[in-house]
C-alpha atoms as a PDB file:
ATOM      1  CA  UNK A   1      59.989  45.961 186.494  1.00  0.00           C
ATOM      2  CA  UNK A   2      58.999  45.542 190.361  1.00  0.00           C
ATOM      3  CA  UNK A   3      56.665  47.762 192.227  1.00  0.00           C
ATOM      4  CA  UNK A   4      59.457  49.535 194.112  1.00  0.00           C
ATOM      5  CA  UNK A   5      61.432  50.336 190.604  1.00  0.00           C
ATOM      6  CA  UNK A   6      58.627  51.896 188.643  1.00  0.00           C
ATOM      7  CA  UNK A   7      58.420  55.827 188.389  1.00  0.00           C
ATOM      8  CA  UNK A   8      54.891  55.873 190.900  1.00  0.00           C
ATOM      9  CA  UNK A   9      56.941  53.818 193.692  1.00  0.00           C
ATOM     10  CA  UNK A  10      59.856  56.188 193.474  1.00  0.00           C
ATOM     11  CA  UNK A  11      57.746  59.543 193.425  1.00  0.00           C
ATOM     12  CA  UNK A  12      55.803  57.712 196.657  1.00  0.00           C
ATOM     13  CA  UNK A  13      58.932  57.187 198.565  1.00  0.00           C
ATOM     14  CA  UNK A  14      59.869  60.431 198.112  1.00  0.00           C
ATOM     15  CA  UNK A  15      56.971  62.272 198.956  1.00  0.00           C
ATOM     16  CA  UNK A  16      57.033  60.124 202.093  1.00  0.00           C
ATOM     17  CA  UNK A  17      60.320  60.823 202.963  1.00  0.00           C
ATOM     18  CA  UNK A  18      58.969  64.717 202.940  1.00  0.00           C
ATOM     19  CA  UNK A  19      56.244  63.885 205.247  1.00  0.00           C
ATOM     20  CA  UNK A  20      58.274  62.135 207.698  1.00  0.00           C
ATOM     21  CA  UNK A  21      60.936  65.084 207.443  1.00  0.00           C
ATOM     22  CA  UNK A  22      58.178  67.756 207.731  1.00  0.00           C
ATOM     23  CA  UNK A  23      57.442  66.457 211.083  1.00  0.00           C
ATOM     24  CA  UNK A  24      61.253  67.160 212.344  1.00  0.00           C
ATOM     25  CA  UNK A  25      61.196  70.332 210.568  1.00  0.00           C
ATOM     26  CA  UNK A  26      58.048  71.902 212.306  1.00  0.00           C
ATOM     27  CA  UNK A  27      60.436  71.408 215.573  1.00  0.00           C
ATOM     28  CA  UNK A  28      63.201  72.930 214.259  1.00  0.00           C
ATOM     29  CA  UNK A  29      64.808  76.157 215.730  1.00  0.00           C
ATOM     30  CA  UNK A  30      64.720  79.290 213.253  1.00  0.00           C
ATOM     31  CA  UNK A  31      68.949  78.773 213.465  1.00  0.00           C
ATOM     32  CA  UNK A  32      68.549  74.734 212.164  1.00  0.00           C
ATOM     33  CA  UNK A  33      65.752  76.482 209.675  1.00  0.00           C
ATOM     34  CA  UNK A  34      67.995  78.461 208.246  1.00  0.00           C
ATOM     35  CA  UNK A  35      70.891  77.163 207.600  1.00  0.00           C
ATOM     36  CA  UNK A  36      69.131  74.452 205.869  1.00  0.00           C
ATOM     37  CA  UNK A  37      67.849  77.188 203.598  1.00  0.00           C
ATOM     38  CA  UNK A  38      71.497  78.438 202.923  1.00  0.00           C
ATOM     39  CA  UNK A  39      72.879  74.309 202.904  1.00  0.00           C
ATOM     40  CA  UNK A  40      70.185  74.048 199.474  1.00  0.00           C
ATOM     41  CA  UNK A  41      71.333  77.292 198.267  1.00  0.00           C
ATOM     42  CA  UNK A  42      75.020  76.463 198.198  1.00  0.00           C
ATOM     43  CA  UNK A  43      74.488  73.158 197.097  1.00  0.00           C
ATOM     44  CA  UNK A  44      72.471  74.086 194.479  1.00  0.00           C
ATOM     45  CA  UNK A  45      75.096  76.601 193.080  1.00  0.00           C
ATOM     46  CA  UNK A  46      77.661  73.957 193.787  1.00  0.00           C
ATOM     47  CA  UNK A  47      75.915  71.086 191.608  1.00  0.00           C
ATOM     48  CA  UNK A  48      74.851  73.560 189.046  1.00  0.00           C
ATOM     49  CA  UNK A  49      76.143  71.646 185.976  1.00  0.00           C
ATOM     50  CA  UNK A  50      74.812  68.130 187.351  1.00  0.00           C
ATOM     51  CA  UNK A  51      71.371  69.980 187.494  1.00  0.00           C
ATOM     52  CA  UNK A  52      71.620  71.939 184.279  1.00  0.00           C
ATOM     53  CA  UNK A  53      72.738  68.605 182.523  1.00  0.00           C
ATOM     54  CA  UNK A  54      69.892  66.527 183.610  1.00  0.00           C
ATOM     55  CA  UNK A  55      67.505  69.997 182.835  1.00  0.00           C
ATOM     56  CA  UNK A  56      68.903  69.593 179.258  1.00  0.00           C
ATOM     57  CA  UNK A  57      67.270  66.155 178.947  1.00  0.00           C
ATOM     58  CA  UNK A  58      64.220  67.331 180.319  1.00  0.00           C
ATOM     59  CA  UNK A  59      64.329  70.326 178.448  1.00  0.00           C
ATOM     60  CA  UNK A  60      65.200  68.309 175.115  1.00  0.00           C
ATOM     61  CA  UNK A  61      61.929  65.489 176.536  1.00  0.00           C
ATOM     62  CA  UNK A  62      59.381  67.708 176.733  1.00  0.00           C
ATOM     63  CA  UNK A  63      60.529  69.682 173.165  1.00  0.00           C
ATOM     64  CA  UNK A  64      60.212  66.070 171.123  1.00  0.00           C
ATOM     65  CA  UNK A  65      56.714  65.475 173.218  1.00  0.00           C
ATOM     66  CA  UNK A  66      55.320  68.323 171.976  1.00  0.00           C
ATOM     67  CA  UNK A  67      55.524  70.214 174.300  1.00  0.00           C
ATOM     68  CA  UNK A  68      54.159  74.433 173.995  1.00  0.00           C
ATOM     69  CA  UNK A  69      57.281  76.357 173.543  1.00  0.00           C
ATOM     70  CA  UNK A  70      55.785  78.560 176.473  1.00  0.00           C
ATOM     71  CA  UNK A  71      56.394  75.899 178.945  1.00  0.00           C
ATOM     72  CA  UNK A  72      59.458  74.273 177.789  1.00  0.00           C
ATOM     73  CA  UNK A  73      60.702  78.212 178.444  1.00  0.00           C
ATOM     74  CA  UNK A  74      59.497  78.003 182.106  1.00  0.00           C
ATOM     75  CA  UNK A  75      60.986  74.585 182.501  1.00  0.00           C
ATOM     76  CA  UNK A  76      64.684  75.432 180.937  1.00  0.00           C
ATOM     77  CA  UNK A  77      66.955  76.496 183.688  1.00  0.00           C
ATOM     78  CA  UNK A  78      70.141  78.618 182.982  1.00  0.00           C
ATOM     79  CA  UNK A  79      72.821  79.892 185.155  1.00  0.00           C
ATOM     80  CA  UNK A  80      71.033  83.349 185.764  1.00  0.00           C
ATOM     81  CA  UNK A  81      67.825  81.143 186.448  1.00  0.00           C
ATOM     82  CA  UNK A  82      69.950  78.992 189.264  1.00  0.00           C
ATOM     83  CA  UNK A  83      71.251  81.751 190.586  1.00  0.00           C
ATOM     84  CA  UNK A  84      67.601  83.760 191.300  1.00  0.00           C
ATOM     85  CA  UNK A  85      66.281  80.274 192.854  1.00  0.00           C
ATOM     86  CA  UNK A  86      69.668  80.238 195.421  1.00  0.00           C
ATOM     87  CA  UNK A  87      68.836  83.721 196.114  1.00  0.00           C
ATOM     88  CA  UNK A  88      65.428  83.006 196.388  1.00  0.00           C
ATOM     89  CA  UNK A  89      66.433  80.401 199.001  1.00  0.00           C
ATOM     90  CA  UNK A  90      68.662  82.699 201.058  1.00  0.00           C
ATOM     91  CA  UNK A  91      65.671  85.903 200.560  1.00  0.00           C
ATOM     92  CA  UNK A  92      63.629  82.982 202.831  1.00  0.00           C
ATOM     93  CA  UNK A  93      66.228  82.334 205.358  1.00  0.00           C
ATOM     94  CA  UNK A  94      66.272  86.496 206.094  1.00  0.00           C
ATOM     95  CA  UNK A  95      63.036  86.373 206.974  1.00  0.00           C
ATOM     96  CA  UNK A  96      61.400  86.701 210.176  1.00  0.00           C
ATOM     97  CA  UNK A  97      60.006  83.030 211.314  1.00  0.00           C
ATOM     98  CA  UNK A  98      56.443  83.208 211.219  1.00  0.00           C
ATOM     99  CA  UNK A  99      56.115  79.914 212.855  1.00  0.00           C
ATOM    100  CA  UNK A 100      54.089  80.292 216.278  1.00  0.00           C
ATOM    101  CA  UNK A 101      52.558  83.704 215.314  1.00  0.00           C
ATOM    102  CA  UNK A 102      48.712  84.543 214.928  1.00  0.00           C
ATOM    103  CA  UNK A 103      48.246  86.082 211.469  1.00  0.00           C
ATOM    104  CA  UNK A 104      44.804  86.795 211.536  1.00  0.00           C
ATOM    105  CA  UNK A 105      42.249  86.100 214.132  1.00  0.00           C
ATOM    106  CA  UNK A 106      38.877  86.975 215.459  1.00  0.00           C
ATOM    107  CA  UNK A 107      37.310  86.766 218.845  1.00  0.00           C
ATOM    108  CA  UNK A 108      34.188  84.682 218.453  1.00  0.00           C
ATOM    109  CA  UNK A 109      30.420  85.026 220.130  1.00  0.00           C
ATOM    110  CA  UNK A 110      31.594  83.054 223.210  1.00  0.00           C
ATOM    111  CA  UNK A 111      34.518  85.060 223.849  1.00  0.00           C
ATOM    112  CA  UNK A 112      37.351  82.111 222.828  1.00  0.00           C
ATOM    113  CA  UNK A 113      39.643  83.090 220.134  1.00  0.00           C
ATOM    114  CA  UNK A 114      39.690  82.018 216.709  1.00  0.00           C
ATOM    115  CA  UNK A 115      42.889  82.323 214.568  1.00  0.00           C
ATOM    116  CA  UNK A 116      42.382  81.626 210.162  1.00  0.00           C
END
């Protein structure tokens, strides 16, 4: 197996790929935000069995591994359970951007501002 086909490199590449998006995304407009939230959403729902297919190996994995019953519940997805995270997903897209706004903050000794 080469470097670039073993589980590590893949999960690497990925995560990379998120960085490098993450920069684009912190430029987006609330409108580009948002309907990327609703694009996951509906693709989720539309690729439901694909994802509930490869769950069921997962699901069916972590049972022969020994997995606690506990946890195999939170990883098994169902329809219902699909359906809360695409709502979920458009719940986010409703809400005001908080991007640019000052949660919290505190004028310090020397008069500048300090936002945590």
């Amino acid at each position: 197996m080469t470097e670039t086909a073993t589980p590590e490199a893949a999960v690497r590449a990925v995560a990379l790929r998120a960085r490098e998006a993450s920069y684009e995304l912190a430029l987006a407009t609330r409108a580009v935000k948002d309907a990327a939230l609703q694009a996951m959403a509906d693709a989720l729902l539309a690729r439901a069995p694909e994802v509930l297919a490869a769950n069921a190996e997962d699901v069916a994995r972590a049972e022969s591994g020994g997995t606690p019953a506990n946890i195999v519940d939170r990883l098994r997805l169902t329809d219902d359970r699909l359906a809360g995270m695409a709502q979920g997903l458009r719940d986010v897209a409703a809400l005001p951007d908080p991007v640019g706004e000052v949660v919290r903050g505190s004028t310090l000794a020397n008069g500048s501002s300090c936002a945590s």
